[in-house]
C-alpha atoms as a PDB file:
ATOM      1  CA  UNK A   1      31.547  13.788   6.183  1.00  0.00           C
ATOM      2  CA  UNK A   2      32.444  10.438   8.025  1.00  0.00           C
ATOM      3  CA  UNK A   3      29.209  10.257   9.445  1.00  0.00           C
ATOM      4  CA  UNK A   4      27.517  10.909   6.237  1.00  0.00           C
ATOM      5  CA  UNK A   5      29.414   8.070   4.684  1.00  0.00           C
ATOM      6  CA  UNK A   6      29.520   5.745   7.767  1.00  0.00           C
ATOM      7  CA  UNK A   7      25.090   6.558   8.009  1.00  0.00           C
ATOM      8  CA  UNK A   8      24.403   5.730   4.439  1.00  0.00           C
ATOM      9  CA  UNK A   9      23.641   2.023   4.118  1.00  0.00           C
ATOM     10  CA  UNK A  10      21.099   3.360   7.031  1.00  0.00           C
ATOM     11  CA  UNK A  11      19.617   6.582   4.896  1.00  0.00           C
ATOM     12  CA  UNK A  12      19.117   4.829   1.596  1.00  0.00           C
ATOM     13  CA  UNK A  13      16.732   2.057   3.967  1.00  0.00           C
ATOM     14  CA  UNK A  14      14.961   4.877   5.398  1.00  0.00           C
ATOM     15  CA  UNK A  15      14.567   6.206   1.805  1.00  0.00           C
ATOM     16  CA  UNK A  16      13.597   3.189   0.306  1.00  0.00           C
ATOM     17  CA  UNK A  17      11.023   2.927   2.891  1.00  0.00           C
ATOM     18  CA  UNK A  18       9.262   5.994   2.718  1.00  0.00           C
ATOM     19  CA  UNK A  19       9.557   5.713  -1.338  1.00  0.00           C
ATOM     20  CA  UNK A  20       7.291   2.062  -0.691  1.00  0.00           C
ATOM     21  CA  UNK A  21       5.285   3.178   1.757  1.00  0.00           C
ATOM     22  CA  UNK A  22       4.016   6.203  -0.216  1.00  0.00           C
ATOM     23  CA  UNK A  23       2.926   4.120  -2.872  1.00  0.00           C
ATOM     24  CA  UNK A  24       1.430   1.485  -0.767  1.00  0.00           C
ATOM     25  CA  UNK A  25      -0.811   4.625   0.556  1.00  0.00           C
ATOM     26  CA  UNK A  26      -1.513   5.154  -2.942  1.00  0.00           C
ATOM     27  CA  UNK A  27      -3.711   1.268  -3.180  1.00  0.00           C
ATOM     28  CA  UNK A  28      -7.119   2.092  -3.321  1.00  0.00           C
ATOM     29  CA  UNK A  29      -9.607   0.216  -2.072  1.00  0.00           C
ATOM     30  CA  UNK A  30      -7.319  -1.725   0.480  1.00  0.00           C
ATOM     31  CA  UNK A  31      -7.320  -1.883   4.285  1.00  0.00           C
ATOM     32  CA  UNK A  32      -3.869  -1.676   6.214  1.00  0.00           C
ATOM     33  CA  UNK A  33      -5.437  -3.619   8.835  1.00  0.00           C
ATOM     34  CA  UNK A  34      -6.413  -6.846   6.390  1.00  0.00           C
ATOM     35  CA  UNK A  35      -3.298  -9.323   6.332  1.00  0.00           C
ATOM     36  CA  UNK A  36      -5.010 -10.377   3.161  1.00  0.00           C
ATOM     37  CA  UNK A  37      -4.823  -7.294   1.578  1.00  0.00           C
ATOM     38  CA  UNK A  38      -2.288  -5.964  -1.030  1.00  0.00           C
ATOM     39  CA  UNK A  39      -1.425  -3.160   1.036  1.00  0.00           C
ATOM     40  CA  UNK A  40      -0.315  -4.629   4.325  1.00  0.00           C
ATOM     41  CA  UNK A  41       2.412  -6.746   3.141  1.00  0.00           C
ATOM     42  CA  UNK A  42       3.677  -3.211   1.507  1.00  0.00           C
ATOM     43  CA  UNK A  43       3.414  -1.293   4.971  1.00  0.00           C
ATOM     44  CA  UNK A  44       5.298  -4.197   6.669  1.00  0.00           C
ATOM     45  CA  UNK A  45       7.960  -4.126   5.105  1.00  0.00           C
ATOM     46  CA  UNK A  46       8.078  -0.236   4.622  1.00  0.00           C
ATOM     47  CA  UNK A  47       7.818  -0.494   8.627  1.00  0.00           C
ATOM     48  CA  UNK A  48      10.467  -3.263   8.930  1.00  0.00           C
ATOM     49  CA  UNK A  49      12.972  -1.642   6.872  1.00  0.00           C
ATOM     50  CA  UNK A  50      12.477   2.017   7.743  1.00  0.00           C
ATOM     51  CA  UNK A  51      12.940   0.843  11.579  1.00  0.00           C
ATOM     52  CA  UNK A  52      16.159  -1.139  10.581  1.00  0.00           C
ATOM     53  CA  UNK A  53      17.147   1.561   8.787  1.00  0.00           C
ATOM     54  CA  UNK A  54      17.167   4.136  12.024  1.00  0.00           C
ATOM     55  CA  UNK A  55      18.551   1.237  14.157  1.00  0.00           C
ATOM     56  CA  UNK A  56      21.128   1.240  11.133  1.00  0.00           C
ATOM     57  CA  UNK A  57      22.562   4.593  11.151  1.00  0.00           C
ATOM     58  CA  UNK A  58      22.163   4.698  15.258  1.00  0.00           C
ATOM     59  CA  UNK A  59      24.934   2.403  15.476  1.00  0.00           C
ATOM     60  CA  UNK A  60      26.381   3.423  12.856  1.00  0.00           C
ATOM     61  CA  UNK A  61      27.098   6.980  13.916  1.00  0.00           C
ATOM     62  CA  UNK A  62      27.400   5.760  17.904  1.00  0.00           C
ATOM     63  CA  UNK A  63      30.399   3.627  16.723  1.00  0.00           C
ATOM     64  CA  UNK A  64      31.807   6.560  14.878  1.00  0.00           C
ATOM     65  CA  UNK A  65      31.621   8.801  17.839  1.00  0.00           C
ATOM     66  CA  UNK A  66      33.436   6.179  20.331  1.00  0.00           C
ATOM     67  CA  UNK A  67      36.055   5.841  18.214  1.00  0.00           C
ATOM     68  CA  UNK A  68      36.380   9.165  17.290  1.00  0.00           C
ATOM     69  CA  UNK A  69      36.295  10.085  21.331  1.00  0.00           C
ATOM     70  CA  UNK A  70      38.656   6.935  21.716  1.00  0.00           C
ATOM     71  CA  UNK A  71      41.274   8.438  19.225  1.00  0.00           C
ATOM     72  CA  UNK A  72      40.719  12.176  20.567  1.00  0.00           C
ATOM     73  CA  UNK A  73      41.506  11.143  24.338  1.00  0.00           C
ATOM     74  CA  UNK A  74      45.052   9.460  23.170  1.00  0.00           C
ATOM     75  CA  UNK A  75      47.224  12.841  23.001  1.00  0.00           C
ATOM     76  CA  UNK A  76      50.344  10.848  21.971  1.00  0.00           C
ATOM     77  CA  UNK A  77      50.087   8.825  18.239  1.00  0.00           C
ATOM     78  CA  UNK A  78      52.378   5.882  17.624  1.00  0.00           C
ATOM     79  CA  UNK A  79      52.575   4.106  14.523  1.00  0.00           C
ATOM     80  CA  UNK A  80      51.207   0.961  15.584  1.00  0.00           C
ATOM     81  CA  UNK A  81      47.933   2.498  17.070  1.00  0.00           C
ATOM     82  CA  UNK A  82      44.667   2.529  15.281  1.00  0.00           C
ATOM     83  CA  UNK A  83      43.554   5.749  13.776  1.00  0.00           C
ATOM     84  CA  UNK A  84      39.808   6.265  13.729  1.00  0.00           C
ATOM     85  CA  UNK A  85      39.299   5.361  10.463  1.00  0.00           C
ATOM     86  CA  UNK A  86      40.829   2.237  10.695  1.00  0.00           C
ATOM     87  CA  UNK A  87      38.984   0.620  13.140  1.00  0.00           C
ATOM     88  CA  UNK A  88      35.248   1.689  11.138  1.00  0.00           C
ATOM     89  CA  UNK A  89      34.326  -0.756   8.472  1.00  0.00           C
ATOM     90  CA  UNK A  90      33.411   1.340   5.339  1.00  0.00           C
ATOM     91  CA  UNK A  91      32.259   0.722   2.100  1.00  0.00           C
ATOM     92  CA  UNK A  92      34.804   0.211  -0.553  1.00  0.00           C
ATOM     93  CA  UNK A  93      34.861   0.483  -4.337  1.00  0.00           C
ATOM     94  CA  UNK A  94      34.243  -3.157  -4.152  1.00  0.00           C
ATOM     95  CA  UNK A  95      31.588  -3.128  -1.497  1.00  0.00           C
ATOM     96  CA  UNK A  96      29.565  -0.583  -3.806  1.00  0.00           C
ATOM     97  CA  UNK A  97      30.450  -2.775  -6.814  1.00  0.00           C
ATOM     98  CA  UNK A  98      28.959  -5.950  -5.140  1.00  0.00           C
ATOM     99  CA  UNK A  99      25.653  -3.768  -4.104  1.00  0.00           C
ATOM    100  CA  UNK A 100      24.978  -2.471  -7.179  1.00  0.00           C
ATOM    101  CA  UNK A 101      25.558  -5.895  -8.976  1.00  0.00           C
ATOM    102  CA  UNK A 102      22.704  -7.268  -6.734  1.00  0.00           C
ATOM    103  CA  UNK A 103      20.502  -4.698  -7.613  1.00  0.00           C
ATOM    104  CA  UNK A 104      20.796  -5.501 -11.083  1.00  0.00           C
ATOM    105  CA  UNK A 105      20.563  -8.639 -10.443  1.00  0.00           C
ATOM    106  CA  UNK A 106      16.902  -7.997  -8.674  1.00  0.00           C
ATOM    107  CA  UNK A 107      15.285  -6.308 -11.370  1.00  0.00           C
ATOM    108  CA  UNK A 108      16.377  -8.688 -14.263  1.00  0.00           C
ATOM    109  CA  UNK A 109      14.954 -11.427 -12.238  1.00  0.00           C
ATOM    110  CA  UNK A 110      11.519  -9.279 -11.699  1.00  0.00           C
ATOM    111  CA  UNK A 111      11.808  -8.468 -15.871  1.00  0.00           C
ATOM    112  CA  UNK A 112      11.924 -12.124 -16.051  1.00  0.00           C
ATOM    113  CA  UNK A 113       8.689 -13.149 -14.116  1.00  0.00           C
ATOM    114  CA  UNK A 114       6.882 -11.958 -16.782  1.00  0.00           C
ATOM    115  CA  UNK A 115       8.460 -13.413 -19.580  1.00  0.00           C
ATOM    116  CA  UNK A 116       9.727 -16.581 -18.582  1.00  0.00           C
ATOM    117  CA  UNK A 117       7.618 -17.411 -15.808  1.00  0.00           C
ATOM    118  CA  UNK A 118       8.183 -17.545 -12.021  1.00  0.00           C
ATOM    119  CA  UNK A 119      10.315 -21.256 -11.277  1.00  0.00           C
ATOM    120  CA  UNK A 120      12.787 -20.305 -14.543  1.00  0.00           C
ATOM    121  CA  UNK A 121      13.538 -17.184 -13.211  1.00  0.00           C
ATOM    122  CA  UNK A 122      13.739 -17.972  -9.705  1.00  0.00           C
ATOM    123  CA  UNK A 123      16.543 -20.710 -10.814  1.00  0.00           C
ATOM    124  CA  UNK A 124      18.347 -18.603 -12.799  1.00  0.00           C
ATOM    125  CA  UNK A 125      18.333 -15.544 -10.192  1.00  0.00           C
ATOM    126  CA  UNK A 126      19.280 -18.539  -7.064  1.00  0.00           C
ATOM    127  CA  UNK A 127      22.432 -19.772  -9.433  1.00  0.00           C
ATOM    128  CA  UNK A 128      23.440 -16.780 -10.268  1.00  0.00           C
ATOM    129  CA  UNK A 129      23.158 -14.803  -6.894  1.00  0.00           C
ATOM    130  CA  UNK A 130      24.771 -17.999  -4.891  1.00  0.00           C
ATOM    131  CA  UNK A 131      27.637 -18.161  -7.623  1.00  0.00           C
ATOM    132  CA  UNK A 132      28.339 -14.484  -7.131  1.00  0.00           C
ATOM    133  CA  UNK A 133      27.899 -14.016  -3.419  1.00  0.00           C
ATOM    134  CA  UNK A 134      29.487 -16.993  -1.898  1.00  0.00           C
ATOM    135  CA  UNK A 135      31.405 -18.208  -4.924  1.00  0.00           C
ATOM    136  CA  UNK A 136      30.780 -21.766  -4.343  1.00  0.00           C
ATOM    137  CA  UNK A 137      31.041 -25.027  -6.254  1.00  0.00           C
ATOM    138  CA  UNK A 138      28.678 -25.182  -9.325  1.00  0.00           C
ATOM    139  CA  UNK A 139      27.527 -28.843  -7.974  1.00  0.00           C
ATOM    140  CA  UNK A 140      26.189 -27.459  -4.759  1.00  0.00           C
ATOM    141  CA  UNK A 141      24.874 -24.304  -6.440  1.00  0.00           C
ATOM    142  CA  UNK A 142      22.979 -26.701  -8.759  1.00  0.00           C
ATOM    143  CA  UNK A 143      21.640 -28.876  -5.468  1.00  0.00           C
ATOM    144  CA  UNK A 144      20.424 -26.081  -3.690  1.00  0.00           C
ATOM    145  CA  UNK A 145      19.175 -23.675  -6.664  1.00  0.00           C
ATOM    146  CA  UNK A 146      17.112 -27.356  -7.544  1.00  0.00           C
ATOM    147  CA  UNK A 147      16.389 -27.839  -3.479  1.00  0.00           C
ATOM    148  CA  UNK A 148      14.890 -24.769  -3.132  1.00  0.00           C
ATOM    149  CA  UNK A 149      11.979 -24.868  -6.234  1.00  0.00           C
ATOM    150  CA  UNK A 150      10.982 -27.810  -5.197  1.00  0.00           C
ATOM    151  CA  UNK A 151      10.593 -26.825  -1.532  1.00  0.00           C
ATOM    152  CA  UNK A 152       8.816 -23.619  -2.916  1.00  0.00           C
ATOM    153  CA  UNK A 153       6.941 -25.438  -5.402  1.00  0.00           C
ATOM    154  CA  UNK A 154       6.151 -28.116  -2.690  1.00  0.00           C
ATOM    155  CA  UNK A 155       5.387 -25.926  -0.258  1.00  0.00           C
ATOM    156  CA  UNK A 156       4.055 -22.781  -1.516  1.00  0.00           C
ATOM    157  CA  UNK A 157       2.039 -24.066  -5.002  1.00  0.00           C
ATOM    158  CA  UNK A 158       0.987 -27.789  -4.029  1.00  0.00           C
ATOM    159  CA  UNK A 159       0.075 -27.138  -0.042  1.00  0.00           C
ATOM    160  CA  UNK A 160      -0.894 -23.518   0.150  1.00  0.00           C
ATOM    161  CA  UNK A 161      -2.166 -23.450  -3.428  1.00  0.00           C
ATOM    162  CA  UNK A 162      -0.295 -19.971  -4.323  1.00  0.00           C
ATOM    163  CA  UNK A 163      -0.750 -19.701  -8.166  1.00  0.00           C
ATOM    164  CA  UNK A 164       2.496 -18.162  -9.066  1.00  0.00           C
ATOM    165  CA  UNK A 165       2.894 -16.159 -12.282  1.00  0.00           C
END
């Protein structure tokens, strides 16, 4: 059961990866080969995260196996020693909370794209996402949120010439 719960951060990426790299397969007309193309970008990152994923849940269950070992080879238990638990960072109710709040988080902001167009949303996702995750001042939130359109505007829309939507 530990494993299973220590692995799953790693499993869901391996999921995720084979759920977006069967759909990329589904692009017709598209070579994997053509960086241009709509379905390479997809098959990167399927490749990226499913090999992140494995690398994931490797360490994952290697670390639970030392420390299960570690704890098994001490015959005696004192109070002040680490159980095997202890020394495994898991997720708690919080963790999942957090995770779940980002995901939400994702898809309003790719509802919004269509509706409110591509800098709007991309403000309103940076504010809120920096607010939440690092909790910082609103000023700096602001500065950067601002800093960062204009460097992708800059950038992506005025020296590439990427039409965003």
């Amino acid at each position: 059961m530990h494993i299973l719960k220590s692995a799953a951060p790693g499993l869901i990426m391996i999921i995720v990866s084979v759920i977006i790299f069967s759909q990329a397969i589904m692009i017709e007309s598209a070579s994997i080969f053509d960086p241009g193309g709509s379905i390479f970008f997809s098959m990167l990152i399927s490749f990226v995260m499913a090999i992140t994923g494995i690398v994931t849940c490797l360490l994952d269950v290697r670390t639970l196996k030392r420390n299960t070992d570690d704890s098994a080879g001490n015959s005696i238990s004192t109070d002040t020693e680490k159980d095997s638990t202890s020394s495994i960072e898991v997720f708690n109710k919080q963790d999942y909370k957090l995770v779940l709040f980002y995901f939400l988080l994702i898809l309003v902001y790719v509802l919004l794209i269509p509706i409110i167009s591509f800098y709007p949303a991309t403000f309103i996702f940076l504010t809120i996402s920096m607010f939440y995750l690092k909790n910082v001042s609103w000023k700096i939130n602001i500065f950067v949120s601002v800093g960062s359109m204009l460097v992708i505007y800059l950038l992506f829309a005025q020296f590439l010439n990427i039409i965003f939507p």
